[in-house]
PDB file of N, CA and C in Angstrom:
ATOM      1  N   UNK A   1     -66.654-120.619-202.117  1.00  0.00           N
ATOM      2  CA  UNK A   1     -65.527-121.373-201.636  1.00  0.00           C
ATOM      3  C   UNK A   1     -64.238-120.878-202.275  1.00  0.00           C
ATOM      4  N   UNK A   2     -64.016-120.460-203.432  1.00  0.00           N
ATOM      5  CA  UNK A   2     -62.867-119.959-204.485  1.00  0.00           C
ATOM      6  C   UNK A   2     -63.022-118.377-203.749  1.00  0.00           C
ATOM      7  N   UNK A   3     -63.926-117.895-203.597  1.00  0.00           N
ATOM      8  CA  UNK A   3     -63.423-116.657-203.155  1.00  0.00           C
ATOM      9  C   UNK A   3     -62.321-116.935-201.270  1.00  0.00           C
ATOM     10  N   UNK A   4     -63.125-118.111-200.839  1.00  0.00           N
ATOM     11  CA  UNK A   4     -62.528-118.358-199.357  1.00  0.00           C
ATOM     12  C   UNK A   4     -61.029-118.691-199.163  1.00  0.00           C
ATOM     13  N   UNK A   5     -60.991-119.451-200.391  1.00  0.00           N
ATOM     14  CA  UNK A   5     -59.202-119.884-200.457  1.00  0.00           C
ATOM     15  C   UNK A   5     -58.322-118.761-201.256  1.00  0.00           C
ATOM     16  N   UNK A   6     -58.970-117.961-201.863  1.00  0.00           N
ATOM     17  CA  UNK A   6     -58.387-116.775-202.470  1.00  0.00           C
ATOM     18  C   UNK A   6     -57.924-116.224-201.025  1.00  0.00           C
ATOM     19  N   UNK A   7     -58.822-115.474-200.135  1.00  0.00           N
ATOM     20  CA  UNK A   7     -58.674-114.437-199.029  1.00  0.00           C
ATOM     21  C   UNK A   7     -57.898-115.287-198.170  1.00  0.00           C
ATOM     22  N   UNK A   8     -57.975-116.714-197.948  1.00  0.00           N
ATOM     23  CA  UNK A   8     -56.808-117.310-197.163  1.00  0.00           C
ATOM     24  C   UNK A   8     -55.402-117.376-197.282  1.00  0.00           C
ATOM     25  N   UNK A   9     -55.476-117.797-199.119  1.00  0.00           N
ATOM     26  CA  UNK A   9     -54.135-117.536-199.253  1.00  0.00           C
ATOM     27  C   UNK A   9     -53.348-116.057-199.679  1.00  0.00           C
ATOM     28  N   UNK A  10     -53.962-115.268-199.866  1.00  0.00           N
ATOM     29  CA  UNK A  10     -53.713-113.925-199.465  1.00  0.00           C
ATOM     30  C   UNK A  10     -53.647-113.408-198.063  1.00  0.00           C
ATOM     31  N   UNK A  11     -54.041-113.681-197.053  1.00  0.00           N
ATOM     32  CA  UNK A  11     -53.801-113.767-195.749  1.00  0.00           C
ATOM     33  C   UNK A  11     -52.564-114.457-195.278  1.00  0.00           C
ATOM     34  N   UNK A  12     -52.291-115.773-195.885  1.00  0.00           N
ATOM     35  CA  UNK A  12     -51.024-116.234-195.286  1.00  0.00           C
ATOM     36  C   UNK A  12     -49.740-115.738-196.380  1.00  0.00           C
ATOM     37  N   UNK A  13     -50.127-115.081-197.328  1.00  0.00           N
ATOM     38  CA  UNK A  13     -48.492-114.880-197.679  1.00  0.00           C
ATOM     39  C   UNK A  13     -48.305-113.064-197.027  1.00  0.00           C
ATOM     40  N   UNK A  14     -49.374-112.414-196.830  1.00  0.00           N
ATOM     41  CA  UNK A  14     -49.615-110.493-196.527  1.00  0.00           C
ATOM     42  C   UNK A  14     -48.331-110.907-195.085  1.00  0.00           C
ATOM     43  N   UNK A  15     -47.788-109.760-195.182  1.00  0.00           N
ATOM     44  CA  UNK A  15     -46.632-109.471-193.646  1.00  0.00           C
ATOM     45  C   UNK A  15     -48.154-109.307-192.400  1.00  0.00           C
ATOM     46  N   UNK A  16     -48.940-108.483-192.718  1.00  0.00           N
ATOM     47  CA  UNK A  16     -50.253-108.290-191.701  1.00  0.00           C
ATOM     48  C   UNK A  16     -50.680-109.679-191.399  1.00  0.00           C
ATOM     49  N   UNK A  17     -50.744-110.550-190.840  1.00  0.00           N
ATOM     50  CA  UNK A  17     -51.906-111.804-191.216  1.00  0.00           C
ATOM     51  C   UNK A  17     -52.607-111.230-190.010  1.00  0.00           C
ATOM     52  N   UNK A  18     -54.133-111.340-190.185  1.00  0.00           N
ATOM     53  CA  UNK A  18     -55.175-111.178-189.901  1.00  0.00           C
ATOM     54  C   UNK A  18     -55.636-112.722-188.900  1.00  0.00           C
ATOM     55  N   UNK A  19     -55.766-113.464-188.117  1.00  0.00           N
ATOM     56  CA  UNK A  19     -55.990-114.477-187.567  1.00  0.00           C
ATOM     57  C   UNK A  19     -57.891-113.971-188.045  1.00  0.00           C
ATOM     58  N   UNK A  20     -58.678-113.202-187.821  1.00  0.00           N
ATOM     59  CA  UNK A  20     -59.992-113.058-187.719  1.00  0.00           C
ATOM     60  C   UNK A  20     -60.452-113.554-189.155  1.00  0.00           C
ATOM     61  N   UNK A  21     -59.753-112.801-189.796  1.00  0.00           N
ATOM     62  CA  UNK A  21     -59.978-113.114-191.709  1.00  0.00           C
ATOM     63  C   UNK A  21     -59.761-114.458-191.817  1.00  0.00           C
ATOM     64  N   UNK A  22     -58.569-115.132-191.520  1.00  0.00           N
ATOM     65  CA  UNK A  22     -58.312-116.540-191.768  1.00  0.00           C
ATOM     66  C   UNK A  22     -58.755-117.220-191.077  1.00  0.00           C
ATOM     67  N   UNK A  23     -59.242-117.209-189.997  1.00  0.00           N
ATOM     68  CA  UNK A  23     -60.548-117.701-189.441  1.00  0.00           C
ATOM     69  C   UNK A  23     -61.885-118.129-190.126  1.00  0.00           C
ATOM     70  N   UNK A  24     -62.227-117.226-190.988  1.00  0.00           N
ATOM     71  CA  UNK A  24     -64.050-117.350-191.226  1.00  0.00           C
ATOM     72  C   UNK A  24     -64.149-117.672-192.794  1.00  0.00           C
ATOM     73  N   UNK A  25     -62.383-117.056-193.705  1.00  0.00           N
ATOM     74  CA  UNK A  25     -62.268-118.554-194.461  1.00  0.00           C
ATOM     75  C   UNK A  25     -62.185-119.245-194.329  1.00  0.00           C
ATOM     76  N   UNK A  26     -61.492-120.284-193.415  1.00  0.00           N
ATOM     77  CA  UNK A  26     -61.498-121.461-193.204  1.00  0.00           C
ATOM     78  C   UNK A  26     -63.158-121.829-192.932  1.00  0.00           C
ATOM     79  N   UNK A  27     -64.081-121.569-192.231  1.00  0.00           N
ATOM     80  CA  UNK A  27     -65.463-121.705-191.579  1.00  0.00           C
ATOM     81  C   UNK A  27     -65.823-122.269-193.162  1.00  0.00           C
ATOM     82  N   UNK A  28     -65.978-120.825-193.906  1.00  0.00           N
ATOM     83  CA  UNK A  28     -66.337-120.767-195.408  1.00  0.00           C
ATOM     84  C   UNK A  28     -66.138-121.856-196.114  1.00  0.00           C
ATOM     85  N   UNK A  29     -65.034-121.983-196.334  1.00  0.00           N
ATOM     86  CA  UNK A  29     -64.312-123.215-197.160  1.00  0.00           C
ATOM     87  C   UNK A  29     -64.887-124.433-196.388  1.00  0.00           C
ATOM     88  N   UNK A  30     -65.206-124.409-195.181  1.00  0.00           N
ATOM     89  CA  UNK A  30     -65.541-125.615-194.465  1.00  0.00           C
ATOM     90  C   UNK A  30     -66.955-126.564-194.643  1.00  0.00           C
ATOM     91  N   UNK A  31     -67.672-125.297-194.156  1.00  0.00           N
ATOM     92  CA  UNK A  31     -69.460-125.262-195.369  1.00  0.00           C
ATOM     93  C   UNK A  31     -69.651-125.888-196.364  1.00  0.00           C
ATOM     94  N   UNK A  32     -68.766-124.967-197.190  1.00  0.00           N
ATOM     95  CA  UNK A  32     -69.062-124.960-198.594  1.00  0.00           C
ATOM     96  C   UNK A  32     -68.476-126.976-198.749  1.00  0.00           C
ATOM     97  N   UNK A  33     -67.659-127.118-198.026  1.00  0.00           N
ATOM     98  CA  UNK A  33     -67.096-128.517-198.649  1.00  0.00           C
ATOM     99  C   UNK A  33     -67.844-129.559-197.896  1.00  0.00           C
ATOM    100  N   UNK A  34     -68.791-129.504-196.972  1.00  0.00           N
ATOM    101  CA  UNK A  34     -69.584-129.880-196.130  1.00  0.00           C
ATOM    102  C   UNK A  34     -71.368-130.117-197.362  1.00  0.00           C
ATOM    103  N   UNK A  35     -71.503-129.025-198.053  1.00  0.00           N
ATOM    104  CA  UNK A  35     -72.735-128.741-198.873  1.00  0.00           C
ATOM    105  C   UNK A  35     -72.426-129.590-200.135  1.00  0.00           C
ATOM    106  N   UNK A  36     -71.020-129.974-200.231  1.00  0.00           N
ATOM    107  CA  UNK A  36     -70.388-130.822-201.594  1.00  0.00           C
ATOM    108  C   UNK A  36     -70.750-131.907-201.501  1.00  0.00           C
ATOM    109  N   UNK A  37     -70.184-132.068-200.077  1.00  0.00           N
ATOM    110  CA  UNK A  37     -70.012-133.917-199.868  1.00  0.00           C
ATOM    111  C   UNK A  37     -71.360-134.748-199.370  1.00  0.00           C
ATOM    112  N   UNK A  38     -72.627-133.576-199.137  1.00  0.00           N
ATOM    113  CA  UNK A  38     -74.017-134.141-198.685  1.00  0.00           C
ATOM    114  C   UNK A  38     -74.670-134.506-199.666  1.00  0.00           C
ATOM    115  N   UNK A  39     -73.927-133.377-201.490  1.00  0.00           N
ATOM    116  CA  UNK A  39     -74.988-133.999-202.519  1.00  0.00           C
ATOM    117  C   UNK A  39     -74.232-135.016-203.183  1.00  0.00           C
ATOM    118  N   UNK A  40     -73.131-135.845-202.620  1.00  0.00           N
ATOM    119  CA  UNK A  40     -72.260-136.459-203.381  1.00  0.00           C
ATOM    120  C   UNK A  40     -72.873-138.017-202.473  1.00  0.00           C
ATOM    121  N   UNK A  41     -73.515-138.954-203.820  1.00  0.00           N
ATOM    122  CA  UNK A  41     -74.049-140.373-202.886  1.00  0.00           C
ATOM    123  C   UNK A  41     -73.065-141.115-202.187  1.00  0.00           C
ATOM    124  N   UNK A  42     -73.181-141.673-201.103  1.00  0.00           N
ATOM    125  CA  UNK A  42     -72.429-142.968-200.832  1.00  0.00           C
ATOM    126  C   UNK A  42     -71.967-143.828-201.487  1.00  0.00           C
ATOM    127  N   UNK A  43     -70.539-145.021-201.456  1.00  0.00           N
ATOM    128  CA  UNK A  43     -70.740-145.930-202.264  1.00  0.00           C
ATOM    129  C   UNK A  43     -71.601-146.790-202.279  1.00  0.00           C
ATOM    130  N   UNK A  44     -72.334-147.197-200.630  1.00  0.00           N
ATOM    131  CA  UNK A  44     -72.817-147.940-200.284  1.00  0.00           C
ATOM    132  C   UNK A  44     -74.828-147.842-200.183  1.00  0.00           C
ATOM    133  N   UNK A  45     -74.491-146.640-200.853  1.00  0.00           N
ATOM    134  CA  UNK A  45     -76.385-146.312-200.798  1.00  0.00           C
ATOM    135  C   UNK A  45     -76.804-147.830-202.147  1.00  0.00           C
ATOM    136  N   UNK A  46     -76.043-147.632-203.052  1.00  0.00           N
ATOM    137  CA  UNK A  46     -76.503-148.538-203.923  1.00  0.00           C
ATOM    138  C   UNK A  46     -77.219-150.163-203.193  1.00  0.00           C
ATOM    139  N   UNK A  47     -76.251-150.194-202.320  1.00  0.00           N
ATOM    140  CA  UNK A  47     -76.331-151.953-201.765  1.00  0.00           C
ATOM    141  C   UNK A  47     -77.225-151.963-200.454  1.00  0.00           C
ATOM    142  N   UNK A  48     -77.857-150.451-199.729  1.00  0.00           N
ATOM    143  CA  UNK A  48     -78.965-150.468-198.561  1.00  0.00           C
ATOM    144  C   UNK A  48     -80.031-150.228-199.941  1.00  0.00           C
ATOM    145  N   UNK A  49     -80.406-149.878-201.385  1.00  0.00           N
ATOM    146  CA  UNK A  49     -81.660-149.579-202.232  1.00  0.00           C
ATOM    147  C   UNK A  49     -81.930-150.970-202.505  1.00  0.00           C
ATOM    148  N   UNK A  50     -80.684-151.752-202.780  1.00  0.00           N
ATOM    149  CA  UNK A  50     -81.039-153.148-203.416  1.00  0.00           C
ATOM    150  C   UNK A  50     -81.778-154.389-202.420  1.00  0.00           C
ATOM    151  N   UNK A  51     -81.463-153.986-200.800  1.00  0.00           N
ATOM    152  CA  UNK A  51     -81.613-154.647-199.597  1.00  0.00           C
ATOM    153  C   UNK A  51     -82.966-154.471-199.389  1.00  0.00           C
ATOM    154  N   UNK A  52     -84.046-153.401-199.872  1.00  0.00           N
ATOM    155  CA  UNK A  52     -85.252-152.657-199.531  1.00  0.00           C
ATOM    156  C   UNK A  52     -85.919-153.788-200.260  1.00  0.00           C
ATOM    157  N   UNK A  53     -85.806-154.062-201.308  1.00  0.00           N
ATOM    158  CA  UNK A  53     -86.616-154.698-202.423  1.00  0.00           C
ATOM    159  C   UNK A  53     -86.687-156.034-202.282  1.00  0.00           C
TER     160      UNK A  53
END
């Protein structure tokens, strides 16, 4: 993900910008923050574990 926002923001300041490159960082960065937030619990998982019992 740090390499994805590196090549993005090197893409948007370069005179060249590349739309293809800044494209598939963004994808990248998108994943990666997608793979963060699946191992990160709910607030609310606590109060559907306590409902089971």
């Amino acid at each position: 993900m740090i390499v994805a926002i590196v090549v993005a923001l090197y893409e948007q300041v370069s005179a060249d910008k590349n739309i293809y490159i800044m494209a598939v960082a963004i994808v990248v960065f998108m994943m990666g923050m997608m793979q963060l937030s699946a191992k990160t619990p709910s607030k609310n998982q606590e109060n559907k574990d306590d409902n089971v019992e």
